[in-house]
C-alpha atoms as a PDB file:
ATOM      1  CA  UNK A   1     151.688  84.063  44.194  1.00  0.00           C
ATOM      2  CA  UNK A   2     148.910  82.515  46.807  1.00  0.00           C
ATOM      3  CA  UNK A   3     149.302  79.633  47.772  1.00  0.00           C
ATOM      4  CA  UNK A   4     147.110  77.174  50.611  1.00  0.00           C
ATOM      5  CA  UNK A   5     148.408  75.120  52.477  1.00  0.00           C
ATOM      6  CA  UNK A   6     145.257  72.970  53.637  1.00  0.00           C
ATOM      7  CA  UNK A   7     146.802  70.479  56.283  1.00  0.00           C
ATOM      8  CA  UNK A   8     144.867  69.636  60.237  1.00  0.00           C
ATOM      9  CA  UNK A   9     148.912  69.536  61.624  1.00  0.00           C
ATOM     10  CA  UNK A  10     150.316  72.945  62.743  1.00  0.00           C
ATOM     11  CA  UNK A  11     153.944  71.695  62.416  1.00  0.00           C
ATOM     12  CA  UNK A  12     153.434  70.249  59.128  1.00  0.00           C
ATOM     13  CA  UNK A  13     151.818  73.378  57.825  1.00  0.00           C
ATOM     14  CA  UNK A  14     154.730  75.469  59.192  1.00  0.00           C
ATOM     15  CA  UNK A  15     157.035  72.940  57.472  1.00  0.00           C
ATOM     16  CA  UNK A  16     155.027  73.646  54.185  1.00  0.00           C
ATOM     17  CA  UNK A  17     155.600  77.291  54.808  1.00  0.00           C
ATOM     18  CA  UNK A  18     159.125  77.253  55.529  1.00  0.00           C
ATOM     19  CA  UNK A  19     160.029  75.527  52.618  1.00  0.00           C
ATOM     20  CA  UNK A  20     157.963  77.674  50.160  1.00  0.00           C
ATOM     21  CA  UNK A  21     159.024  80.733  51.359  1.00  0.00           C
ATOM     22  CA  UNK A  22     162.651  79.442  51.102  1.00  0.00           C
ATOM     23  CA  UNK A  23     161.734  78.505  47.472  1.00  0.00           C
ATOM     24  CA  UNK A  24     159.719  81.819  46.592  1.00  0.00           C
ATOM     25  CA  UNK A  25     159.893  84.596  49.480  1.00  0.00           C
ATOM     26  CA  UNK A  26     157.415  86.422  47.558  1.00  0.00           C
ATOM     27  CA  UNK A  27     154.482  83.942  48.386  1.00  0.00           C
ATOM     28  CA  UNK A  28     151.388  84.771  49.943  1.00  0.00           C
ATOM     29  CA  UNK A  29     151.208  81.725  52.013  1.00  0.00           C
ATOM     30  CA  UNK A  30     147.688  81.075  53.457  1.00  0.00           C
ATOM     31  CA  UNK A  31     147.242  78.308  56.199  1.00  0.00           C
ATOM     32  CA  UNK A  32     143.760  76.152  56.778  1.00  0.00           C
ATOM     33  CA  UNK A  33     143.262  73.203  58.749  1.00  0.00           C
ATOM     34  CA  UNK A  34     140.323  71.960  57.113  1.00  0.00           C
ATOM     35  CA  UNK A  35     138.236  72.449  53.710  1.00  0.00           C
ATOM     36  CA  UNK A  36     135.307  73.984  55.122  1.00  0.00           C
ATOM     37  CA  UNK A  37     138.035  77.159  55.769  1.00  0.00           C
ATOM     38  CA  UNK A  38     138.531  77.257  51.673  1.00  0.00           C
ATOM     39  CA  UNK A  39     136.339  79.379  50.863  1.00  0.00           C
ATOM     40  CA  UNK A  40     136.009  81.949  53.584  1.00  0.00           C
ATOM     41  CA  UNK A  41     139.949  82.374  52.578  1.00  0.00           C
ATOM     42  CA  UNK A  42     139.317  82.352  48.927  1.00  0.00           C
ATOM     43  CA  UNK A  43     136.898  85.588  49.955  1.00  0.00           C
ATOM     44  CA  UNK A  44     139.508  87.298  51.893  1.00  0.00           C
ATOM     45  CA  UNK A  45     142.828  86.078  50.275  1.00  0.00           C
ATOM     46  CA  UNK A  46     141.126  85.515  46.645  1.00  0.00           C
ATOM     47  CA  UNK A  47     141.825  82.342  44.602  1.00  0.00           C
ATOM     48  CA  UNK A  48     144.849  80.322  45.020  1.00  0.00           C
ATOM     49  CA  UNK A  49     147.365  80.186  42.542  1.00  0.00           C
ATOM     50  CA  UNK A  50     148.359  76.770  44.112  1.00  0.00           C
ATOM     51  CA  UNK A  51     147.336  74.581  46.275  1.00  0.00           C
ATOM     52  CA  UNK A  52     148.730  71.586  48.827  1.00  0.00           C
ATOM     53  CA  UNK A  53     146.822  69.598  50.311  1.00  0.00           C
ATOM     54  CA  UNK A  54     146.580  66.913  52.984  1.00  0.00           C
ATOM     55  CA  UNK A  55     144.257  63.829  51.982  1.00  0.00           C
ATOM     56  CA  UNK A  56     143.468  63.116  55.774  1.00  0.00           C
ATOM     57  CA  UNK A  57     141.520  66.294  56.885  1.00  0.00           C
ATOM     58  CA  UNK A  58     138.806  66.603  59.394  1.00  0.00           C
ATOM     59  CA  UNK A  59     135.979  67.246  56.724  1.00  0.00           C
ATOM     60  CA  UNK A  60     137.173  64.581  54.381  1.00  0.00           C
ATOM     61  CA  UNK A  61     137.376  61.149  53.460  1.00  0.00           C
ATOM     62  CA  UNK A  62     140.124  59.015  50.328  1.00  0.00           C
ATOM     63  CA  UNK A  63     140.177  61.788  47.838  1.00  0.00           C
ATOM     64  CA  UNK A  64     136.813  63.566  48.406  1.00  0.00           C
ATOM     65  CA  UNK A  65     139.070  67.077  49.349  1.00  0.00           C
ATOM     66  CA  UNK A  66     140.706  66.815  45.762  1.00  0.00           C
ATOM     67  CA  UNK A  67     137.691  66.280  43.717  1.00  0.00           C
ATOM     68  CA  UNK A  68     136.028  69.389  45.668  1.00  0.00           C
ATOM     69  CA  UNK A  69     138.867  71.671  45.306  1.00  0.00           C
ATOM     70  CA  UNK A  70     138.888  70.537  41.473  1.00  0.00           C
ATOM     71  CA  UNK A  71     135.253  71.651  41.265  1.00  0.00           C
ATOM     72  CA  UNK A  72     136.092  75.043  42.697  1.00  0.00           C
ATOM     73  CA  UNK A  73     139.365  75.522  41.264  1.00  0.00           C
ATOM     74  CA  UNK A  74     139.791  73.517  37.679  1.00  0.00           C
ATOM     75  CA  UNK A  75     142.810  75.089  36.563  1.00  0.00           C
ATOM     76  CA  UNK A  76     144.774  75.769  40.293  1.00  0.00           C
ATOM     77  CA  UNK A  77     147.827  73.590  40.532  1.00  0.00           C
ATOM     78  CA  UNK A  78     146.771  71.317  43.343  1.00  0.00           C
ATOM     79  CA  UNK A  79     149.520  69.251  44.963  1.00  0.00           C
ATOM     80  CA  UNK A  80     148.723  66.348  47.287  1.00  0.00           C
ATOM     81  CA  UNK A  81     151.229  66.063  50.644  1.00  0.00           C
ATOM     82  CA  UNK A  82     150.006  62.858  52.794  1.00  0.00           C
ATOM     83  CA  UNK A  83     151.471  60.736  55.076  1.00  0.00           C
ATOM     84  CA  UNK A  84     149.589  57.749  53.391  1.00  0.00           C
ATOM     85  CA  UNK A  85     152.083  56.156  51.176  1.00  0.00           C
ATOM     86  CA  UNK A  86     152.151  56.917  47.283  1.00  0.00           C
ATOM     87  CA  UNK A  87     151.414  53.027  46.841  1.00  0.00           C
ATOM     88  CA  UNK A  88     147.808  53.286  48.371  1.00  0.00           C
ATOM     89  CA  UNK A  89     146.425  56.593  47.227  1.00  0.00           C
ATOM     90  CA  UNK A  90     148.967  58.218  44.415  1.00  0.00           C
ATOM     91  CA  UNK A  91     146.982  56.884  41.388  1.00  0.00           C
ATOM     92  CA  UNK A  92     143.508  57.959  42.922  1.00  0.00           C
ATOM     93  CA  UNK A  93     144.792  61.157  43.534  1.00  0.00           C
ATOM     94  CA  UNK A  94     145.869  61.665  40.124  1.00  0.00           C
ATOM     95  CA  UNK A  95     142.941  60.716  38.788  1.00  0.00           C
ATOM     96  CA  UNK A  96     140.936  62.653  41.037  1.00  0.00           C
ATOM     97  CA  UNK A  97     142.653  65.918  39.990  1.00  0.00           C
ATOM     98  CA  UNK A  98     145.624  66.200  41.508  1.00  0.00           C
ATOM     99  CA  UNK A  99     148.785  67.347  39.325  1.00  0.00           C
ATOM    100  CA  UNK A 100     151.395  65.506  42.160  1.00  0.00           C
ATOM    101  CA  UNK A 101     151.203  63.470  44.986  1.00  0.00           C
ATOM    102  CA  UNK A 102     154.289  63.671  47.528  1.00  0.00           C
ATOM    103  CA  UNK A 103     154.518  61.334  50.246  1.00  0.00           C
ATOM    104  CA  UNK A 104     155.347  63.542  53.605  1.00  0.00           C
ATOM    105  CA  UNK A 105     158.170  60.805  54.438  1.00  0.00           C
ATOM    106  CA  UNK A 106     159.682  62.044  51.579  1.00  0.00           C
ATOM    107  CA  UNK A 107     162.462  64.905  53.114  1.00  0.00           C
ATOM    108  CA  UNK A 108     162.486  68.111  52.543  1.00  0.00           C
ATOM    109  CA  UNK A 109     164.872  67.828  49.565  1.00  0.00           C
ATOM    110  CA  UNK A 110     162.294  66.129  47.386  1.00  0.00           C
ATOM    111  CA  UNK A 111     159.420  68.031  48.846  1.00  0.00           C
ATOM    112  CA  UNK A 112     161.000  71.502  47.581  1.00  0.00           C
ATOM    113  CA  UNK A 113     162.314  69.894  44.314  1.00  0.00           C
ATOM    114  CA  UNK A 114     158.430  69.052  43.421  1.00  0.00           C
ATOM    115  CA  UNK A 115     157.218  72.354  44.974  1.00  0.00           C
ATOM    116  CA  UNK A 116     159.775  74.329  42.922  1.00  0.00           C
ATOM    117  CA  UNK A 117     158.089  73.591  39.527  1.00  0.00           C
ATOM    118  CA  UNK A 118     154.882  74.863  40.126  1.00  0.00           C
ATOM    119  CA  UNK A 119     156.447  77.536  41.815  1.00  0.00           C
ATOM    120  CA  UNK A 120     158.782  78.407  39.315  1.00  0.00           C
ATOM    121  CA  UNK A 121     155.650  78.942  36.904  1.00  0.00           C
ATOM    122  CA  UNK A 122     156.696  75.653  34.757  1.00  0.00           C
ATOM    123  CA  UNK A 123     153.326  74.388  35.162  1.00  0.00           C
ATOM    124  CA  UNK A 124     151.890  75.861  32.295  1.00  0.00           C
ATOM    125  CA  UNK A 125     150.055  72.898  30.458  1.00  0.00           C
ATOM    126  CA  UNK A 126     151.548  72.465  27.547  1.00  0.00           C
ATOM    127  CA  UNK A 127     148.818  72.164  24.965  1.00  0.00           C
ATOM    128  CA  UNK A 128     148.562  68.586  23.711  1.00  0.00           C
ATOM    129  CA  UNK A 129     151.433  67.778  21.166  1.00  0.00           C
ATOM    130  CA  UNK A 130     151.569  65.658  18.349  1.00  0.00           C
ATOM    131  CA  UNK A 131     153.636  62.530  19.134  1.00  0.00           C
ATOM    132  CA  UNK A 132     156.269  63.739  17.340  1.00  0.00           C
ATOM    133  CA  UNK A 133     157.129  66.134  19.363  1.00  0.00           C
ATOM    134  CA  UNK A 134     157.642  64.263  22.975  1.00  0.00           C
ATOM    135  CA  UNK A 135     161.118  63.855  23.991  1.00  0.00           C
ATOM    136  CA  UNK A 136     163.344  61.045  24.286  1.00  0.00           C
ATOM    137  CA  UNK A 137     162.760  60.497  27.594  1.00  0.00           C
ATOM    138  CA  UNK A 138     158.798  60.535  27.286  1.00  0.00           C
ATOM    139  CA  UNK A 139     159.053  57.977  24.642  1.00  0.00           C
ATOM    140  CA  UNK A 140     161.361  55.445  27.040  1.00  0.00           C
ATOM    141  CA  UNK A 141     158.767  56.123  29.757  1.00  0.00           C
ATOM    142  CA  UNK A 142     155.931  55.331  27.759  1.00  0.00           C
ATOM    143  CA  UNK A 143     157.591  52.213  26.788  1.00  0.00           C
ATOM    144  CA  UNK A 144     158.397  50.970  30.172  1.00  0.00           C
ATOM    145  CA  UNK A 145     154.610  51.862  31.394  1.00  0.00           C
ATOM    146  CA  UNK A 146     153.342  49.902  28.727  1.00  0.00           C
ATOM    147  CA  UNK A 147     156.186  47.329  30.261  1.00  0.00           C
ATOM    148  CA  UNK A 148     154.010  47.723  33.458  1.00  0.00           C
ATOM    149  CA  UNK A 149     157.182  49.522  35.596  1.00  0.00           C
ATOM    150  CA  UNK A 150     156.521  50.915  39.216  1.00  0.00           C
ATOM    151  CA  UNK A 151     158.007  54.217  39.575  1.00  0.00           C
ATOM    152  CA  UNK A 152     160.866  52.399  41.346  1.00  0.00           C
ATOM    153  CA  UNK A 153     161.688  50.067  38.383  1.00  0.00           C
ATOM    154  CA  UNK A 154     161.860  52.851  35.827  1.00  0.00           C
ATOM    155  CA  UNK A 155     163.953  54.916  38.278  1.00  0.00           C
ATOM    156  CA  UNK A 156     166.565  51.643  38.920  1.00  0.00           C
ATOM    157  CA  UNK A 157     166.593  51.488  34.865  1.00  0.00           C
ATOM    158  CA  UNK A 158     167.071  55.052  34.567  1.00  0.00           C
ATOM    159  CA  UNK A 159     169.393  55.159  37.278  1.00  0.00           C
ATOM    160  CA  UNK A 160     167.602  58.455  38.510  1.00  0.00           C
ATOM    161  CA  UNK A 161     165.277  59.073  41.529  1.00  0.00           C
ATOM    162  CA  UNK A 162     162.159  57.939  42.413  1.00  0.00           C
ATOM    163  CA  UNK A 163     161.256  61.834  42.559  1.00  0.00           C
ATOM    164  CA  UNK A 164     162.452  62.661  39.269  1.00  0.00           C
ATOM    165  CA  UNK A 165     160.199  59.620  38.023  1.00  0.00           C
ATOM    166  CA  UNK A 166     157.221  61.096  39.616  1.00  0.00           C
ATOM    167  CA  UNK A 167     158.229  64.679  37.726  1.00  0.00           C
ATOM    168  CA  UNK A 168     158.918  63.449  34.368  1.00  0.00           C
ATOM    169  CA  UNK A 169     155.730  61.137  34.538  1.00  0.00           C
ATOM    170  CA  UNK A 170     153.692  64.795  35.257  1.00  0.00           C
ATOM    171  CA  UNK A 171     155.149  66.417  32.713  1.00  0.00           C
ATOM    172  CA  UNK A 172     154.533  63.525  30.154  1.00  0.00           C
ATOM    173  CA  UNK A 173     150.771  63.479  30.827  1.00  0.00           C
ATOM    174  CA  UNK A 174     150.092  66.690  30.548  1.00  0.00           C
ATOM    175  CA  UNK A 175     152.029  66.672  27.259  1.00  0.00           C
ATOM    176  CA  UNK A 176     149.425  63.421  26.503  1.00  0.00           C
ATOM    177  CA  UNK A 177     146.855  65.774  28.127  1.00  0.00           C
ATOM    178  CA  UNK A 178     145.907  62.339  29.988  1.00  0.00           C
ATOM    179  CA  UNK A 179     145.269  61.515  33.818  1.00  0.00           C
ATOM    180  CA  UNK A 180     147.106  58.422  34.150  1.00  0.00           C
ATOM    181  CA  UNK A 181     149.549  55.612  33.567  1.00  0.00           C
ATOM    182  CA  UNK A 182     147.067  53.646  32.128  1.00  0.00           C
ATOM    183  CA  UNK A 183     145.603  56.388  29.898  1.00  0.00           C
ATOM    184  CA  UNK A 184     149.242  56.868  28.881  1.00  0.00           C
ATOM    185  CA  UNK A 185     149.453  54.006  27.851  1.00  0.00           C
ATOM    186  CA  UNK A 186     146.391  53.516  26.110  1.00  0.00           C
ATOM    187  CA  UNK A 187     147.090  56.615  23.993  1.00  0.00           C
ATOM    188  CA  UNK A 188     150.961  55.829  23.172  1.00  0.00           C
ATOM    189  CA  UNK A 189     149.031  52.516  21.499  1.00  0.00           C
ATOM    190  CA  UNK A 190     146.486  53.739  19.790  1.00  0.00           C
ATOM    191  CA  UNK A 191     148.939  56.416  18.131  1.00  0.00           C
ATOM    192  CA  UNK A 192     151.662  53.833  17.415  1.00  0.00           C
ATOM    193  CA  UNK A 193     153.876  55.063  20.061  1.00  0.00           C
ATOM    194  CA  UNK A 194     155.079  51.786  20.767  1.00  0.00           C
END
């Protein structure tokens, strides 16, 4: 598997790093400190099979990086790692492209556990089901995003993390085959979900 890591901080990259190849020691794990080095390592390395990403880079600005790599790369994993916090950006990066958005602050416990499913080749999107077919825990969490829950409130409810939130939430819109809470939402209305 290749994987960039795009990211302008050397000791954040090696973090990165570390914890992929502790996660997959197979990994071909390619480092760049700015988007402009993309494609120069797509020509040497070849495509990425996934890619993190810092939102703050040298050659970008909000989520101009993520929309860009989307261009490139439609169907590459791309997972967003920023020190800006999930509150200000999460939701732009989503709908930008992005498949996750980790806050750096997060530890390296919740960094890998994120990391490890689209290592771990569970991101295949699922193609989109009928409603039938979601599980009992998509159909509580479309009911308490149609409640208007932060990711906090539904974990406190669900007495689970924040983390696992964010993963279930993934894997429930690209079940939908939507880009956001509020698509989610939409959707689970218009198909009686609720």
């Amino acid at each position: 598997m290749r994987i960039f890591i795009i990211d302008d901080h050397p000791l954040m990259r090696e973090a990165v790093v570390m914890l992929i190849r502790r996660l997959n020691s197979k990994a071909t794990v390619i480092e760049l400190d700015h988007l402009a080095a993309v494609m120069p390592a797509v020509q040497q390395h070849g495509v990425p099979e996934l890619i993190c990403l810092d939102l703050k880079l040298p050659d970008t600005q909000g989520v101009s990086g993520i929309r860009e790599l989307k261009r490139q790369f439609p169907e590459v994993p791309l997972v967003v790692l920023s020190a800006t916090p999930a509150e200000e950006y999460e939701e732009l990066a989503i709908e930008a492209g992005a498949d996750a958005y980790i806050e750096k602050s997060a530890g390296a416990t919740e960094i890998s556990n994120v990391l490890r499913i689209f290592l771990n080749g569970e991101l295949e999107p699922e193609p989109a089901a009928p409603t039938e077919k979601l599980s009992k825990r998509q159909k509580q969490l479309l009911v308490m995003l149609d409640r208007g829950l932060s990711n906090r409130d539904i974990a406190e409810e669900l007495q689970i993390s924040e983390h696992t939130v964010k993963v279930h939430l993934w894997r429930l819109f690209k079940r939908l085959n939507v880009k956001s809470r509020s698509q989610a939402s939409h959707l689970a209305r218009t198909q009686g979900l609720l």
